[in-house]
C-alpha atoms as a PDB file:
ATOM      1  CA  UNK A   1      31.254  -4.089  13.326  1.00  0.00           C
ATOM      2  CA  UNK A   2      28.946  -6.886  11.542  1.00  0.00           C
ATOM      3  CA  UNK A   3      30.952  -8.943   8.686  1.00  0.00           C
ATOM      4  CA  UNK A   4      30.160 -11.359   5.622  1.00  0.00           C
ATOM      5  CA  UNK A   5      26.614 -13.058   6.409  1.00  0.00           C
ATOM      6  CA  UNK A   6      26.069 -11.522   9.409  1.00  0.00           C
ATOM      7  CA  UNK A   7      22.673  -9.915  10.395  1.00  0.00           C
ATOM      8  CA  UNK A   8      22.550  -6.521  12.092  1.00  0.00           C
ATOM      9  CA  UNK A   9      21.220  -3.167  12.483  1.00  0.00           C
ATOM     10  CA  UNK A  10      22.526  -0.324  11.027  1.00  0.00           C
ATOM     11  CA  UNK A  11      21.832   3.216  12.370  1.00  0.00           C
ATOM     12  CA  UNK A  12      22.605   6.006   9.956  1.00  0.00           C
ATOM     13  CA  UNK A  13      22.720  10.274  10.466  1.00  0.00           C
ATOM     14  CA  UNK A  14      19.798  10.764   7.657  1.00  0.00           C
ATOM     15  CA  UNK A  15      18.293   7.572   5.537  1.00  0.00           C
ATOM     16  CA  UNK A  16      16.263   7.906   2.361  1.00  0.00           C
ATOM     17  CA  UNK A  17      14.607   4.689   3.749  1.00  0.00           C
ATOM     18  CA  UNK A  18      11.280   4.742   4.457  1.00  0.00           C
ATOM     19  CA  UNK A  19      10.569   2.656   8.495  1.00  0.00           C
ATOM     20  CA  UNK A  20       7.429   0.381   8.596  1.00  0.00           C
ATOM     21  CA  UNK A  21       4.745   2.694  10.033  1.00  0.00           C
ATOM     22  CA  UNK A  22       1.350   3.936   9.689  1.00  0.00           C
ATOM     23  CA  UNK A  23       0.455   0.762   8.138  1.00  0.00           C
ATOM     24  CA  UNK A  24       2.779   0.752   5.223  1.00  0.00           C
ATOM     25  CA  UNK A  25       5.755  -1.738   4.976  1.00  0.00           C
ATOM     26  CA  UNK A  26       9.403  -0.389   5.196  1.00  0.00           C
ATOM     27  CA  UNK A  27      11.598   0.036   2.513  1.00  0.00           C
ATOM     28  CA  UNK A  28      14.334  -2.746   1.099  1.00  0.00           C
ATOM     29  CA  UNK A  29      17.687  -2.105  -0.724  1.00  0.00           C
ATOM     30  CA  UNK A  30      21.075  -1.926  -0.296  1.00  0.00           C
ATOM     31  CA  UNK A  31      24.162   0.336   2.254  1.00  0.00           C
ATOM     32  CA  UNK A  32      27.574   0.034  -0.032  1.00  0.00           C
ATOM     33  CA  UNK A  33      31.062   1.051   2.163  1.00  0.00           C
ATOM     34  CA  UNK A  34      34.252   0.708   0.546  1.00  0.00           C
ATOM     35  CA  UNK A  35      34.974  -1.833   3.481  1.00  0.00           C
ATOM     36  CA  UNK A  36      31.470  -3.784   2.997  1.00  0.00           C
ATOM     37  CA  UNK A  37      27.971  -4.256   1.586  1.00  0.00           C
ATOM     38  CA  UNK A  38      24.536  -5.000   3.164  1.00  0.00           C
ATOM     39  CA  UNK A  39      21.283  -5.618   1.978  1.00  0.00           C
ATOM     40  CA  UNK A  40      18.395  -3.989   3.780  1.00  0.00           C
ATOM     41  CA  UNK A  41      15.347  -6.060   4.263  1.00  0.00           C
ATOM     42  CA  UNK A  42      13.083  -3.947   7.215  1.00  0.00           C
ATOM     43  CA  UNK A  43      13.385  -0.996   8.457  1.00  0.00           C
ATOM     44  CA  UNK A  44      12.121   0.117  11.603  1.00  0.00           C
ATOM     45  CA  UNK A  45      11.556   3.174  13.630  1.00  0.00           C
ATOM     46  CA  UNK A  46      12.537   3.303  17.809  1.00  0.00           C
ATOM     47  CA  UNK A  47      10.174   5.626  19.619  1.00  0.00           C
ATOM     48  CA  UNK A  48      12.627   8.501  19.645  1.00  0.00           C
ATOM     49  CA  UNK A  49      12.738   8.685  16.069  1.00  0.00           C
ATOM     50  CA  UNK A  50      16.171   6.194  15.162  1.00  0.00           C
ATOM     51  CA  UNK A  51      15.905   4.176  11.641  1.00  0.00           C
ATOM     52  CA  UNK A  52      17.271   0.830  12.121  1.00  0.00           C
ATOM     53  CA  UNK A  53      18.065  -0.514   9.087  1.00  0.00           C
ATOM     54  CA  UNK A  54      17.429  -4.472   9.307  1.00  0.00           C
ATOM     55  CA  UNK A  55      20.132  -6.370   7.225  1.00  0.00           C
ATOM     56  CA  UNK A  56      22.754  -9.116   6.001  1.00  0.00           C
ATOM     57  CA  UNK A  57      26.449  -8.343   5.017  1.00  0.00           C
ATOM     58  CA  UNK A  58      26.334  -9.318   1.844  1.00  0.00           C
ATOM     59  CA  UNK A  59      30.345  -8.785   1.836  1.00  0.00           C
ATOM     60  CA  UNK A  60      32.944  -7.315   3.401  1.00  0.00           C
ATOM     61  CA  UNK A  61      32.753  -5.734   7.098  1.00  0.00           C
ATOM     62  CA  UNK A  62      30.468  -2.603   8.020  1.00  0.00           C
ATOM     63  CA  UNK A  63      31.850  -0.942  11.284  1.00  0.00           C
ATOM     64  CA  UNK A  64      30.408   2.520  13.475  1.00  0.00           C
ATOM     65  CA  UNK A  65      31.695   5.691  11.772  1.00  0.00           C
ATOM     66  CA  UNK A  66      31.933   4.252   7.956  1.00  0.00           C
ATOM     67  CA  UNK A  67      30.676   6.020   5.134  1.00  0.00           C
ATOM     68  CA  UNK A  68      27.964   4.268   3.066  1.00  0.00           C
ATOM     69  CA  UNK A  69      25.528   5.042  -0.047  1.00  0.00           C
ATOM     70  CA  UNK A  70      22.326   4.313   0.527  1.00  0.00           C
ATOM     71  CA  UNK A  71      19.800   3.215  -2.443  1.00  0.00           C
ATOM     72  CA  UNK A  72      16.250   1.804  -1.899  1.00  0.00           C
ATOM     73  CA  UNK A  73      14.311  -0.595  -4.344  1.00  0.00           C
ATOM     74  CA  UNK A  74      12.743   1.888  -6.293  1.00  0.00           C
ATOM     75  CA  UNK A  75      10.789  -0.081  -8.244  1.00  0.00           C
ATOM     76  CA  UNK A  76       8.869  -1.812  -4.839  1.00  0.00           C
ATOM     77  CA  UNK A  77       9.093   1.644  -3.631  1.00  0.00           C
ATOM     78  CA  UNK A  78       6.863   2.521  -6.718  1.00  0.00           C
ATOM     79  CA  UNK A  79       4.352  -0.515  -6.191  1.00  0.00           C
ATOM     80  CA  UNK A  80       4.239   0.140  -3.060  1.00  0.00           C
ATOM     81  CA  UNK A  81       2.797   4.161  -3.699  1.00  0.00           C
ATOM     82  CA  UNK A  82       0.527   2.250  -5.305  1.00  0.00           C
ATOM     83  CA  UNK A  83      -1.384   0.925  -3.109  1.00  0.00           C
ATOM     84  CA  UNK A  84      -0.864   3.817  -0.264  1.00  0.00           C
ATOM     85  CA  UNK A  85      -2.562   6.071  -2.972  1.00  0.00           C
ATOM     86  CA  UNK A  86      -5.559   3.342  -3.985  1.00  0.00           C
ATOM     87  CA  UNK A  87      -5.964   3.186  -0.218  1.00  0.00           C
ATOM     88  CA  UNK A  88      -6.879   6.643   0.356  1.00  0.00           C
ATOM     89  CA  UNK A  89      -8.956   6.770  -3.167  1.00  0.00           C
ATOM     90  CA  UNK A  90     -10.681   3.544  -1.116  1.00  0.00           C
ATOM     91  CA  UNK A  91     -11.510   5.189   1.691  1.00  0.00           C
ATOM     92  CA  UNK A  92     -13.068   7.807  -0.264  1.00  0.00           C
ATOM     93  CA  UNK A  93     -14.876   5.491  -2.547  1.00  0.00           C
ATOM     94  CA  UNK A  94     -16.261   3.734   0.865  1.00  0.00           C
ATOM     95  CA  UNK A  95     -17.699   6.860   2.283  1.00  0.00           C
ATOM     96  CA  UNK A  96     -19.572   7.876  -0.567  1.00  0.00           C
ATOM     97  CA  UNK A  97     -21.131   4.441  -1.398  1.00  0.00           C
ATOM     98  CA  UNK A  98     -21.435   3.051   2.571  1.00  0.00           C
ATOM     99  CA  UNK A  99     -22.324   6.442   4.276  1.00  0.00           C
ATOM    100  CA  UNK A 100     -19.706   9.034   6.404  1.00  0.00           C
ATOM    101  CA  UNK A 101     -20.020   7.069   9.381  1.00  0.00           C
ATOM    102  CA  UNK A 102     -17.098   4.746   7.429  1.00  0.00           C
ATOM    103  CA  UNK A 103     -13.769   5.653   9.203  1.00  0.00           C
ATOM    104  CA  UNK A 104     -10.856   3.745   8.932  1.00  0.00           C
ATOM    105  CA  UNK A 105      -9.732   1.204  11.671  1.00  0.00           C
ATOM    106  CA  UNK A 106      -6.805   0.030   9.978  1.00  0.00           C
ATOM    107  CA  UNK A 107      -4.815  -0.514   6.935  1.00  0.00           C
ATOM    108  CA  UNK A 108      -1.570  -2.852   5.483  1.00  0.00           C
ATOM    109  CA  UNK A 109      -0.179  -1.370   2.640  1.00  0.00           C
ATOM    110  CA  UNK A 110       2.611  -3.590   0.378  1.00  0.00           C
ATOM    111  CA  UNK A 111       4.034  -4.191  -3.230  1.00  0.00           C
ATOM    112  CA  UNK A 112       0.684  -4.192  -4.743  1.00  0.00           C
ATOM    113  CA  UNK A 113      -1.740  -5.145  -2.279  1.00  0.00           C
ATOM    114  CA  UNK A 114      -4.204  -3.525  -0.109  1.00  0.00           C
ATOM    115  CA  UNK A 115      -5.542  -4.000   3.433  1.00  0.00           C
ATOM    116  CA  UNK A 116      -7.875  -1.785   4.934  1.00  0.00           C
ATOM    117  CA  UNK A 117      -9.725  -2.234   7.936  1.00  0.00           C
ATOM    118  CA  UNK A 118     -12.932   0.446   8.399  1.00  0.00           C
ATOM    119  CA  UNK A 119     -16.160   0.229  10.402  1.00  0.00           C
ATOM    120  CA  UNK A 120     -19.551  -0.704   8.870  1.00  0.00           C
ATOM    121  CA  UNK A 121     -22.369  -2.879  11.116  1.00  0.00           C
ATOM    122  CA  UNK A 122     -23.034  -5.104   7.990  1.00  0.00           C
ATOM    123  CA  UNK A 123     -21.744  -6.949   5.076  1.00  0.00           C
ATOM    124  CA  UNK A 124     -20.467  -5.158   2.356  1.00  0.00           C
ATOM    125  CA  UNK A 125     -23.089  -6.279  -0.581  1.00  0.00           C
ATOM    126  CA  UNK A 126     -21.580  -7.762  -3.558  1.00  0.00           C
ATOM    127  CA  UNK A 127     -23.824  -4.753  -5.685  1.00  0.00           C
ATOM    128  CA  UNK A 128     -21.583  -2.121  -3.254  1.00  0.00           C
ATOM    129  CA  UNK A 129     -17.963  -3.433  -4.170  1.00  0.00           C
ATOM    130  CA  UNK A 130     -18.657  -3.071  -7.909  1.00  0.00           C
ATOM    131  CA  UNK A 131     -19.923   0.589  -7.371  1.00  0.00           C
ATOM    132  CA  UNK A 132     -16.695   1.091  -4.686  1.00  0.00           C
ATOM    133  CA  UNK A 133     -14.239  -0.390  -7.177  1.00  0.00           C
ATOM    134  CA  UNK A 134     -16.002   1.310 -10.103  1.00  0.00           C
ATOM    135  CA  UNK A 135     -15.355   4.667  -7.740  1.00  0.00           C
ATOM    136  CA  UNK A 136     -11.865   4.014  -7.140  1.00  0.00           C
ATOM    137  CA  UNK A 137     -10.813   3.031 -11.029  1.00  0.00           C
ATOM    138  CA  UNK A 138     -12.377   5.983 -12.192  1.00  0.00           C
ATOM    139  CA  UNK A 139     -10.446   8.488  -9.778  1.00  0.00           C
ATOM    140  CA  UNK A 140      -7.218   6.241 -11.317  1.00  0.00           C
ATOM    141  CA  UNK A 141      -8.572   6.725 -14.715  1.00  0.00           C
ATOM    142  CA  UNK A 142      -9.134  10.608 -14.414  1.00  0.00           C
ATOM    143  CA  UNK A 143      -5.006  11.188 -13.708  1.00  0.00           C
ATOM    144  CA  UNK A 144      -5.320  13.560 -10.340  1.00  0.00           C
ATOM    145  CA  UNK A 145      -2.478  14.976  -9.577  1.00  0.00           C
ATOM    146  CA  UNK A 146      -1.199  13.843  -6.108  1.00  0.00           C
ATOM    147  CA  UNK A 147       0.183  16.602  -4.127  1.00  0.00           C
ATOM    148  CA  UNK A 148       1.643  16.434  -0.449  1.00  0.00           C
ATOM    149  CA  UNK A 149       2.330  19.384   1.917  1.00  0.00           C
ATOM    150  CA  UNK A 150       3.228  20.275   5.130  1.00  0.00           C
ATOM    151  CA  UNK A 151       1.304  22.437   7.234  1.00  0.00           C
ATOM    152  CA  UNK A 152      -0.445  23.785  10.514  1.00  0.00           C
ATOM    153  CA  UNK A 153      -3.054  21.120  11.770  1.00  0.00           C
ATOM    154  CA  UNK A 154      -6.089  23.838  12.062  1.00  0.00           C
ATOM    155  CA  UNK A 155      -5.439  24.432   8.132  1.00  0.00           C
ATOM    156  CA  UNK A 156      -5.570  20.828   7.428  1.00  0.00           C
ATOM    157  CA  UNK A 157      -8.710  20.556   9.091  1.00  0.00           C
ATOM    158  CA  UNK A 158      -9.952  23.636   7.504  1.00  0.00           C
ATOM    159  CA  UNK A 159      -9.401  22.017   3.475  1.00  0.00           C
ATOM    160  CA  UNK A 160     -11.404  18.912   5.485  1.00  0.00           C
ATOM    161  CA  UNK A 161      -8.388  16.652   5.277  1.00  0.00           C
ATOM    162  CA  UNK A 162      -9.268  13.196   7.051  1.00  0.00           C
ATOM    163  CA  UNK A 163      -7.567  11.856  10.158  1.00  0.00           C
ATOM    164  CA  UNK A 164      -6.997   8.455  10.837  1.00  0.00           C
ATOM    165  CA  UNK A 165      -9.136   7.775  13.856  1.00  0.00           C
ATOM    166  CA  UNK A 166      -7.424   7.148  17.108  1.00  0.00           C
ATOM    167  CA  UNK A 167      -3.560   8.891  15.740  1.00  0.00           C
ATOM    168  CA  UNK A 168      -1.986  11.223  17.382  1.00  0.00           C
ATOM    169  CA  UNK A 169      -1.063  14.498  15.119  1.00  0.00           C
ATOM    170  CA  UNK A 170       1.463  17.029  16.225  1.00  0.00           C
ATOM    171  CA  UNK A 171       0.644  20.971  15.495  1.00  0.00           C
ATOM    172  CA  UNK A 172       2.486  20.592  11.841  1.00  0.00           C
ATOM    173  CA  UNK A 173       1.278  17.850   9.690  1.00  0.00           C
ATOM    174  CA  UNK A 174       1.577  15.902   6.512  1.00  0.00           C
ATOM    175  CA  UNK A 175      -1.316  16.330   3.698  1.00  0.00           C
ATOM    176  CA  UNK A 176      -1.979  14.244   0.752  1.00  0.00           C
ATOM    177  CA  UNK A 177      -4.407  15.319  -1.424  1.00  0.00           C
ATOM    178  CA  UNK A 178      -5.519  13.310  -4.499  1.00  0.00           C
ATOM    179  CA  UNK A 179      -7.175  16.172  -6.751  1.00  0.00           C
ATOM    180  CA  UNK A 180     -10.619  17.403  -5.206  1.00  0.00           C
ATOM    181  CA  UNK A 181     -11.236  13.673  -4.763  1.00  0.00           C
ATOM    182  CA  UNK A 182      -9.654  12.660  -1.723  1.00  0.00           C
ATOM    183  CA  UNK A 183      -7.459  14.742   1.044  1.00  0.00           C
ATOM    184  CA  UNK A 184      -5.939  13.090   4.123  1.00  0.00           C
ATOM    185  CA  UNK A 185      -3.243  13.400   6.588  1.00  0.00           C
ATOM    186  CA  UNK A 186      -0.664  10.852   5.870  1.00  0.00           C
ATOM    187  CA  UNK A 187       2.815  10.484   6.477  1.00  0.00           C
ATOM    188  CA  UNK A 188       3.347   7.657   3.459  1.00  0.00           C
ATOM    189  CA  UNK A 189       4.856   7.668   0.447  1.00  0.00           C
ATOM    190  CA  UNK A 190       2.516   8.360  -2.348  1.00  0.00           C
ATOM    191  CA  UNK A 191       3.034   8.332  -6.329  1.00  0.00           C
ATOM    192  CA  UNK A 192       2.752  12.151  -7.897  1.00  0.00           C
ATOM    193  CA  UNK A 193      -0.753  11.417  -9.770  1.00  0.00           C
ATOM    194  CA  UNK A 194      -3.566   8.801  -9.705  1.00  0.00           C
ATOM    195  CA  UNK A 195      -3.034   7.094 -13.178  1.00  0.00           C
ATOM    196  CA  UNK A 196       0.348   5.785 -12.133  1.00  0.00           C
ATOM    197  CA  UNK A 197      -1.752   3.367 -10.021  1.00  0.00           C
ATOM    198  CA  UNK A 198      -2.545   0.736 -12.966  1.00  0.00           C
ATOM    199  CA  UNK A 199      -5.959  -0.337 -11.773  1.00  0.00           C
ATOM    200  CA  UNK A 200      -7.523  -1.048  -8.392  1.00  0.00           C
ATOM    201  CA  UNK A 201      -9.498  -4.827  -8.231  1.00  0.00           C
ATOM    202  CA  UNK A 202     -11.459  -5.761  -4.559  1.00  0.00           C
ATOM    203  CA  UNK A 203     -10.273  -9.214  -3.980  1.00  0.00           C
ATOM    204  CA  UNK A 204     -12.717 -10.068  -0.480  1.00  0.00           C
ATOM    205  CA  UNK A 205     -14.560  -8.487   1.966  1.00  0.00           C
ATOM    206  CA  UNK A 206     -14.677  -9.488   5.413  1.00  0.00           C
ATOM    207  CA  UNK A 207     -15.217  -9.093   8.949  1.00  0.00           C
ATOM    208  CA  UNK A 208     -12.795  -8.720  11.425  1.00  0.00           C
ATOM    209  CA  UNK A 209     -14.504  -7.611  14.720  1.00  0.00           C
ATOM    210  CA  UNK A 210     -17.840  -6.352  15.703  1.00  0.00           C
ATOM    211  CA  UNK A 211     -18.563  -3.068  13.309  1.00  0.00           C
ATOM    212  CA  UNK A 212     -15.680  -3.438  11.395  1.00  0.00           C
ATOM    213  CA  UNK A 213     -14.589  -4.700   8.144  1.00  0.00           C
ATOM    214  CA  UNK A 214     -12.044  -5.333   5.906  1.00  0.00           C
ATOM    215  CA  UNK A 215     -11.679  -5.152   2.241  1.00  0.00           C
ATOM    216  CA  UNK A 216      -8.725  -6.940   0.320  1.00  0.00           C
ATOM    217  CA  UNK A 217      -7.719  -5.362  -3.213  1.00  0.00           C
ATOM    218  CA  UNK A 218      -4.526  -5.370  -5.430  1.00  0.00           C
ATOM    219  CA  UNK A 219      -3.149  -2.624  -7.671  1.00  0.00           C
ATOM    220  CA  UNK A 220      -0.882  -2.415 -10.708  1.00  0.00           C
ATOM    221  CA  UNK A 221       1.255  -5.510 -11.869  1.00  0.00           C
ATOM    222  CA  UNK A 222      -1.196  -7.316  -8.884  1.00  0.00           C
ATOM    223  CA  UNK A 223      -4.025  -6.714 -10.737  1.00  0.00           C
ATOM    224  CA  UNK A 224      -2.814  -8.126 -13.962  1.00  0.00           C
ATOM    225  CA  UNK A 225      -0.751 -11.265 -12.554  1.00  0.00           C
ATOM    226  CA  UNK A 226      -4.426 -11.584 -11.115  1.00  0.00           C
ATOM    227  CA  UNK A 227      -6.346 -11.715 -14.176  1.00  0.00           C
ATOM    228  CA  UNK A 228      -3.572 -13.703 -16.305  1.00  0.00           C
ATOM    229  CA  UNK A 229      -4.055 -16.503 -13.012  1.00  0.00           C
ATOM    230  CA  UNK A 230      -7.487 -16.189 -13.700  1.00  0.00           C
ATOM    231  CA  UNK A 231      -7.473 -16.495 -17.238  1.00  0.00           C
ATOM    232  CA  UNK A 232      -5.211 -19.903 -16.795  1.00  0.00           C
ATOM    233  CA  UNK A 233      -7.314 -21.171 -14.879  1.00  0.00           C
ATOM    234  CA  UNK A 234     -10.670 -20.689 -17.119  1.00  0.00           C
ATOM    235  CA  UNK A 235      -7.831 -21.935 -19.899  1.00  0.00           C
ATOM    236  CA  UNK A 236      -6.902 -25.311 -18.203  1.00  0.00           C
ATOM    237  CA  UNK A 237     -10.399 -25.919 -16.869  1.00  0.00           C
ATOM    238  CA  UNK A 238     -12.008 -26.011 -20.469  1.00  0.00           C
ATOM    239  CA  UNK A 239      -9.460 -28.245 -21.620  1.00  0.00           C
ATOM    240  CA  UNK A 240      -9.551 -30.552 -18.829  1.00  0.00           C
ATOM    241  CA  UNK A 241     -13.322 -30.422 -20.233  1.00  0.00           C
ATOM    242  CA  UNK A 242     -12.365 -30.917 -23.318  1.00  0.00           C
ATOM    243  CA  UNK A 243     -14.197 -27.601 -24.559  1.00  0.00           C
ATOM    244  CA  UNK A 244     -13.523 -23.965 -24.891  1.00  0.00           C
ATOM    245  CA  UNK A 245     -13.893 -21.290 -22.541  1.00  0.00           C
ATOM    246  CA  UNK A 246     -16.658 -19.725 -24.322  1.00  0.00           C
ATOM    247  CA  UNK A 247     -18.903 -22.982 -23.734  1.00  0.00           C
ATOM    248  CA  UNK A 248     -17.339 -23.941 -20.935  1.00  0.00           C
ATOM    249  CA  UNK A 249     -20.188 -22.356 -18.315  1.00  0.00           C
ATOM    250  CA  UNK A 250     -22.920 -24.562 -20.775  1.00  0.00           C
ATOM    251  CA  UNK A 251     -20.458 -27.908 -19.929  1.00  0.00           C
ATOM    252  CA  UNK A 252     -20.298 -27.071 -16.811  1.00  0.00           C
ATOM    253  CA  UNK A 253     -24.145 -27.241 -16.529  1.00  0.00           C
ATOM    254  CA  UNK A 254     -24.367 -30.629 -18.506  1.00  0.00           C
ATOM    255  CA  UNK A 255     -22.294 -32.285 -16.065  1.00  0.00           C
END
């Protein structure tokens, strides 16, 4: 048994907790006992398919064989979908402006942030990110449905669902397909239709390794506590200059 302030790891018979894996972060929230409370802050999967539910007694003890409700942070599970959604709408957008020689070598998926790792031999031009971002905010803006299903690999690759390079699949698998825009096997959580995504805004581009790259974005409430940072700071700048931010490019050039 674990007790008040403790950290442990809980194992449970069936979770609604979602383990860190295939790039996306695991799940927080809570286990409530009559005997205890803890709240979850990772959860990880062992390689013969145990959750282990990372966590602090918040009170009370939690001992083997207790009975506990289980509830994740739906709201990060939310912002989270998110961004596992604008990823695959990315990789999409990156094919059709780059070439389909992009494939993905990567990706880190949290509350409202994007990583995605894919291989390209040069530099992402500045020109190519507005068209990719343009792609990706209109397949947002156009409210696809997003619809997951399980089914024999050969099918998947029949409907020309994308693989992540390098993964292992088993003979059933997990399809998300975004519309006729995008269709992929994933095993992620993923929101139920495109729009719920906010907006999608490429924050840098970069390289990583030979051949492959790595574009930065944020989605939903990132996107806007992005542009109301970015608006302060145009804000404070002009009146540190004492001027407005409509003149403030034409001060800039006087000093």
């Amino acid at each position: 048994s674990i007790t008040g302030a403790e950290e442990g790891i809980l194992v449970l018979d069936k979770t609604p907790f979602y383990a860190e894996m295939g790039g996306q972060i695991g799940d927080h929230g809570v286990l409530v006992g009559k005997n205890g409370a803890v709240t979850v802050s990772d959860v990880q999967k062992t390689k013969d398919g145990k959750f282990m539910h990372i966590g602090v007694v918040e009170s009370g003890v939690i001992a083997v064989d207790d009975l506990v409700d289980a509830a994740i942070d739906t709201a990060r599970r939310q912002a989270i979908a998110r961004s596992h959604t604008a990823t695959h709408l990315l990789q999409k957008a990156l094919r059709m402006v780059l070439g389909t020689h992009v494939e993905q070598a990567g990706s880190y998926t949290d509350a409202d942030h994007v990583r995605f790792d894919f291989t390209h031999f040069a530099a992402v031009t500045q020109e190519e990110l507005v068209k990719i971002e343009d792609i990706v905010n209109d397949a947002i803006f156009a409210a696809y449905p997003v619809i997951t299903e399980e089914m024999p690999i050969d099918e998947a690759k029949k409907r020309g669902a994308m693989a992540m390079f390098g993964e292992k699949y088993g003979s059933t698998v997990r399809v998300v397909q975004a519309g006729d825009f995008s269709i992929e096997l994933c095993g992620g959580t993923h929101l139920t239709n495109t729009a719920q995504a906010g907006m999608f805004k490429i924050i840098s581009e970069s390289s990583v390794a030979a051949g492959v790259r790595r574009i930065e974005a944020l989605t939903g409430k990132g996107v806007l506590n992005f542009l109301q940072e970015k608006q302060t700071l145009i804000l404070d700048t002009a009146k540190a200059l004492k001027t407005t931010p409509h003149d403030l490019l034409g001060k800039v050039e006087q000093l």
